[in-house]
Protein backbone atom coordinates (compact mmCIF):
# COMPACT_ATOMS: atom_id res chain seq x y z
CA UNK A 1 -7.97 21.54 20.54
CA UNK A 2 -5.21 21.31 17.71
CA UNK A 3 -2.19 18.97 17.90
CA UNK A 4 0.91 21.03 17.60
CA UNK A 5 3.38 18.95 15.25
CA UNK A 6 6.79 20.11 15.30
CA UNK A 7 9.97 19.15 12.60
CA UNK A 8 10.85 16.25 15.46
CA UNK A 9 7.28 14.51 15.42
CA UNK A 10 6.56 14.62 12.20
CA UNK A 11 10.27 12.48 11.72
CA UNK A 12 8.66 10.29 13.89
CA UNK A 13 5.28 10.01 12.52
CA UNK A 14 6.84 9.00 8.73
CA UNK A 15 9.33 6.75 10.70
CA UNK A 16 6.50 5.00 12.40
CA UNK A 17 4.78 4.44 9.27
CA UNK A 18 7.19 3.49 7.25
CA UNK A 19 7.65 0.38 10.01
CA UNK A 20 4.21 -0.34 9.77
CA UNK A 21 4.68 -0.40 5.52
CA UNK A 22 7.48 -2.41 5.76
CA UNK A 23 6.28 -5.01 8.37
CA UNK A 24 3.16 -5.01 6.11
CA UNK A 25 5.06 -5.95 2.93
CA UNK A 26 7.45 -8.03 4.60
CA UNK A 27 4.27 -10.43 6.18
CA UNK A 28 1.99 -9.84 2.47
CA UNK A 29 5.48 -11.31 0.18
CA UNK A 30 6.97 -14.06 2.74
CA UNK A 31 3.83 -15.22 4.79
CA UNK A 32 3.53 -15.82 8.78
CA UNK A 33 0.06 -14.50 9.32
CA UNK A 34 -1.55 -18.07 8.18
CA UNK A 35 -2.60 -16.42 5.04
CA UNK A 36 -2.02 -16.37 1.12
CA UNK A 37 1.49 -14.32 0.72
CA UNK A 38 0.72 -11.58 -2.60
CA UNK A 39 2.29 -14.18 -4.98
CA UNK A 40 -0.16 -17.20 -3.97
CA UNK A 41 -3.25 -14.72 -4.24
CA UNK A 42 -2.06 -13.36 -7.51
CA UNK A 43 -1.63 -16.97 -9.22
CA UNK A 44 -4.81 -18.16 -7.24
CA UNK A 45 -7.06 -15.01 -9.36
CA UNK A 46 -5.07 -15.44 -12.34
CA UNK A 47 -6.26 -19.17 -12.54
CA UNK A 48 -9.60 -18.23 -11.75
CA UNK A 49 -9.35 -15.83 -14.82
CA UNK A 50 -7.44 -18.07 -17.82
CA UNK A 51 -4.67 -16.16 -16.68
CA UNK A 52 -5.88 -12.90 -17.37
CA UNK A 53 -4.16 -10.25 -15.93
CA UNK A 54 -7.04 -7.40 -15.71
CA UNK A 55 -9.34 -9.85 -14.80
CA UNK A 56 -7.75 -11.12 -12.29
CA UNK A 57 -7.02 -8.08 -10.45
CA UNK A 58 -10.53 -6.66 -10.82
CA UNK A 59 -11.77 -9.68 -9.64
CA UNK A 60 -9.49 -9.46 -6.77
CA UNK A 61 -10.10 -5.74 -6.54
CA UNK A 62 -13.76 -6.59 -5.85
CA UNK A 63 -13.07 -9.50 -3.28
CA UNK A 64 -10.61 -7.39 -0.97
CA UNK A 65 -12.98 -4.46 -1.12
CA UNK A 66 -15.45 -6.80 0.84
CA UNK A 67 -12.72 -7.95 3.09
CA UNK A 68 -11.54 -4.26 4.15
CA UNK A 69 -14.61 -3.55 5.51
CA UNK A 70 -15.49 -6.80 7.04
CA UNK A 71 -14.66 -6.42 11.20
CA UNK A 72 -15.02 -10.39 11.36
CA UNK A 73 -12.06 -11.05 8.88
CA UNK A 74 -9.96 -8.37 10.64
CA UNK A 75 -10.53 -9.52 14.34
CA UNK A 76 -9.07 -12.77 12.60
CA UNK A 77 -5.64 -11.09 12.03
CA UNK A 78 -4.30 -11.49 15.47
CA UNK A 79 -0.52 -12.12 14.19
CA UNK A 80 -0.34 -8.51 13.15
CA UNK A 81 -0.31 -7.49 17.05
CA UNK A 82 3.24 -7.92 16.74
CA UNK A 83 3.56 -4.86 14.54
CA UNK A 84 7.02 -2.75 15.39
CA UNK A 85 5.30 -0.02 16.46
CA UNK A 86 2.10 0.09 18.39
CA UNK A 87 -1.03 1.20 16.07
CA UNK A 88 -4.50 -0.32 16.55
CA UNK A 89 -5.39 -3.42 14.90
CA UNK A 90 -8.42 -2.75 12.74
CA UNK A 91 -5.87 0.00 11.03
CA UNK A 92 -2.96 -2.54 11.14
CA UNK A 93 -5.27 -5.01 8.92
CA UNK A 94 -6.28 -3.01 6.95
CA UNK A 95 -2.91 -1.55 5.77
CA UNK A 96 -1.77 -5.31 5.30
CA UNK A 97 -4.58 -5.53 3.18
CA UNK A 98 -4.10 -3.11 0.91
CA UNK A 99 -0.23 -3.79 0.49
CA UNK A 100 -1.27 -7.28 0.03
CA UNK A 101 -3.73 -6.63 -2.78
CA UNK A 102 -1.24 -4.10 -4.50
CA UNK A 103 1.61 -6.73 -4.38
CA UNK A 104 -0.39 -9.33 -5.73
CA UNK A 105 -1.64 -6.87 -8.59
CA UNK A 106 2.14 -6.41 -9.66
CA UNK A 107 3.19 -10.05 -9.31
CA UNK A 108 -0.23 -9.97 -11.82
CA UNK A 109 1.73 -7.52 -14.14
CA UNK A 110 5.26 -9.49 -14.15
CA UNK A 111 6.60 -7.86 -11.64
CA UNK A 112 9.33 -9.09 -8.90
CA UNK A 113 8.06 -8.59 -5.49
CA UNK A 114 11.59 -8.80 -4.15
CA UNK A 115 12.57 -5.38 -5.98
CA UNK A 116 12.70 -2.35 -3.76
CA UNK A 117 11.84 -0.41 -6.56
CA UNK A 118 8.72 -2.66 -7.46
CA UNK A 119 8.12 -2.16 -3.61
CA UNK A 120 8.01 1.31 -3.44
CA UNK A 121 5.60 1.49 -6.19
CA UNK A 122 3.47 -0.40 -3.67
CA UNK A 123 3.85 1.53 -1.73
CA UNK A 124 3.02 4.91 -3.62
CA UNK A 125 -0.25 3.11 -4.90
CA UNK A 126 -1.64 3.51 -0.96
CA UNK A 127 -1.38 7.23 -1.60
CA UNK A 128 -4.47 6.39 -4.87
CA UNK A 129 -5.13 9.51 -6.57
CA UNK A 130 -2.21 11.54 -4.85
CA UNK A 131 -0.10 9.35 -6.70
CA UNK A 132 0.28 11.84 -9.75
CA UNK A 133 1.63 14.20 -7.71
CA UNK A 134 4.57 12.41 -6.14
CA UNK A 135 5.51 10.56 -9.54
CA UNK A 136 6.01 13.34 -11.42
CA UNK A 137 8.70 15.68 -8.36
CA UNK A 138 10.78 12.38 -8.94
CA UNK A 139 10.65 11.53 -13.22
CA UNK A 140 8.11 8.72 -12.66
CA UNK A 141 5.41 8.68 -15.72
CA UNK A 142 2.59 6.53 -16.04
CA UNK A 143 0.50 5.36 -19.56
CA UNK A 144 3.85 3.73 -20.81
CA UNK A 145 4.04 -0.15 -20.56
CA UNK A 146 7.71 -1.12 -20.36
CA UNK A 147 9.79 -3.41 -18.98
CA UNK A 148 10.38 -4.32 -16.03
CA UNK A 149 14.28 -3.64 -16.30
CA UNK A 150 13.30 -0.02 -16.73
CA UNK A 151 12.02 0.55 -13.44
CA UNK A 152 15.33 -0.82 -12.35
CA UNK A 153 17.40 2.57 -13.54
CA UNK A 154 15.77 4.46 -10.50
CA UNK A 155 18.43 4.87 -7.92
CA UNK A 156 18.47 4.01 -3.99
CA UNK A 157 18.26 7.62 -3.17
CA UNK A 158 15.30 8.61 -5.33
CA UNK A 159 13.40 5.53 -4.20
CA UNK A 160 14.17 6.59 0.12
CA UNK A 161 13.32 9.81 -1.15
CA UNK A 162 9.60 8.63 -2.39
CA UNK A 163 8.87 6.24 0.45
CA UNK A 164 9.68 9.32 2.56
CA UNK A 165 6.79 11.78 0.46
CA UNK A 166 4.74 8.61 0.25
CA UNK A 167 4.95 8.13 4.65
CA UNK A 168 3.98 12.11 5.15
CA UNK A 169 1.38 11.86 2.39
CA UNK A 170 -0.06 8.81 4.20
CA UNK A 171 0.49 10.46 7.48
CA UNK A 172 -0.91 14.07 6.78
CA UNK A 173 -4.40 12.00 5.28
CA UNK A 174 -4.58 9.96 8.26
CA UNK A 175 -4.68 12.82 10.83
CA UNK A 176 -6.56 15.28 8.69
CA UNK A 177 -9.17 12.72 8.12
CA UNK A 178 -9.39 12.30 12.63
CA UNK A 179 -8.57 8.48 11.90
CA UNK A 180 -5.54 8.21 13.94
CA UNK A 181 -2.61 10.83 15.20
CA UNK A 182 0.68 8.79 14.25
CA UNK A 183 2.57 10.82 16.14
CA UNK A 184 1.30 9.44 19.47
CA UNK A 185 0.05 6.63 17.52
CA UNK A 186 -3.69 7.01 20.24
CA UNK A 187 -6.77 6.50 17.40
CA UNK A 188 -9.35 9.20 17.37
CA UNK A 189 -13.21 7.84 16.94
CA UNK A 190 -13.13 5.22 19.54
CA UNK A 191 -10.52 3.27 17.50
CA UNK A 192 -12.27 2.62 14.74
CA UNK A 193 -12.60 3.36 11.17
CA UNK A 194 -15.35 3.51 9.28
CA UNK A 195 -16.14 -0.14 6.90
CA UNK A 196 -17.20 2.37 4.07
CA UNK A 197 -14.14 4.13 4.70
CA UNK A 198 -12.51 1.06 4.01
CA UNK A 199 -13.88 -0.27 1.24
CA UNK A 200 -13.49 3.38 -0.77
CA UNK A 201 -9.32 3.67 -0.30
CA UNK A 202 -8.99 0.04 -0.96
CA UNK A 203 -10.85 0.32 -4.14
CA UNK A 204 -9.05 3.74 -5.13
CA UNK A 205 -5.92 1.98 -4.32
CA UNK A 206 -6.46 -1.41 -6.31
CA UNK A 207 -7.81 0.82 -9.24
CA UNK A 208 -4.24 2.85 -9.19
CA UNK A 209 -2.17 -0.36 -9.08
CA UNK A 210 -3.53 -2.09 -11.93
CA UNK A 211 -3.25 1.22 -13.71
CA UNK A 212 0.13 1.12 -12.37
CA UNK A 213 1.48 -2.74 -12.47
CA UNK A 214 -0.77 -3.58 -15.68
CA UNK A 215 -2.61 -1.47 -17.72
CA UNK A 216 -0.43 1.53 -18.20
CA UNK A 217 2.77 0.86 -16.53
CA UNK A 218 5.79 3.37 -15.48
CA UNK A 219 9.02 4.61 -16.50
CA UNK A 220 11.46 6.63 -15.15
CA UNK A 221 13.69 9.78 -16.23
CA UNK A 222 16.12 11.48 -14.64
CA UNK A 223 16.46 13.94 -16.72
């Protein structure tokens, strides 16, 4: 049996994730889960690394990889039961991890965490290699290192417009794939995902924002 969606749910569905995104990078920048926040992770890897950028996020790349798809460490994240909307836990973690990893990655880069453009590029690194496709509808171009100042130009509007593409994007793959139906937020398969499921998207994910945040960087045109 199909799920009919219509224009009203699917509002709801990106609204609903977007909470869950920003709860997510809210907990990851400022703490209250009894964990590192993105910035402490980021300086913990790049001393680990002489302070090597790429290093350090591969490094870290490879550790949360292990941690995404390890049902011990996300049975540990009990704080994130108090998530604004209700989505199971395992999928709650796992989000936080991700956003987590991909904040640390730009703190890595020079970036400031408390930017709501530098969070929105967070953000559209969850989407991995979909992210080519939503950069360039709103000017965004990647294989350009520049400053951070640049990524400042891009206005209010364009970046609600993004998070909005980036929430259905994130939506649409999470219901095609059976993993969960956002709209009545219930999780197909018994409530679980897959570890190797895991452990894939958080590697596609890490590998876009270091792409992103340090090797190639971004710039924006409105032209």
């Amino acid at each position: 049996m199909f799920n009919m969606v219509t224009r009203t749910d699917n509002q709801d569905e990106k609204s609903n994730m977007m909470k869950v995104l920003d709860y997510a990078y809210e907990k990851a920048t400022t703490g209250g889960l009894g964990l590192e926040t993105a910035i402490e992770l980021a300086e913990d890897y790049l001393q680990k690394n002489d302070g090597d950028p790429e290093k350090a996020a591969e490094s870290l790349i490879s550790w949360q990889i292990a941690k995404a798809g390890t049902a011990g460490f996300l049975s540990g994240m009990g704080g994130l039961i108090t998530l604004p909307v209700a989505i199971p836990a395992n999928i709650a973690a796992v989000v936080f991890i991700q956003i987590r990893m991909s904040a640390a990655i730009a703190h890595m880069g020079g970036y400031n965490l408390q930017q709501d453009q530098v969070k929105t590029f967070v953000y559209m690194a969850l989407t991995g290699n979909s992210i080519a496709d939503i950069a360039k509808d709103f000017g965004i171009k990647f294989g350009v290192k520049v400053a951070e100042s640049a990524i400042k130009k891009i206005p209010g509007t364009i970046l609600m417009k993004i998070n909005q593409a980036v929430g259905f994007l994130l939506v649409t793959k999470a219901e095609s794939t059976g993993l969960i139906n956002m709209g009545k937020l219930v999780p197909f398969l018994g409530g679980a995902i897959s570890g190797a499921f895991d452990s894939v998207t958080t590697q596609m994910i890490g590998k876009t924002a270091k792409k992103m945040f340090i090797t190639e960087g971004v710039t924006y045109s409105d032209e």
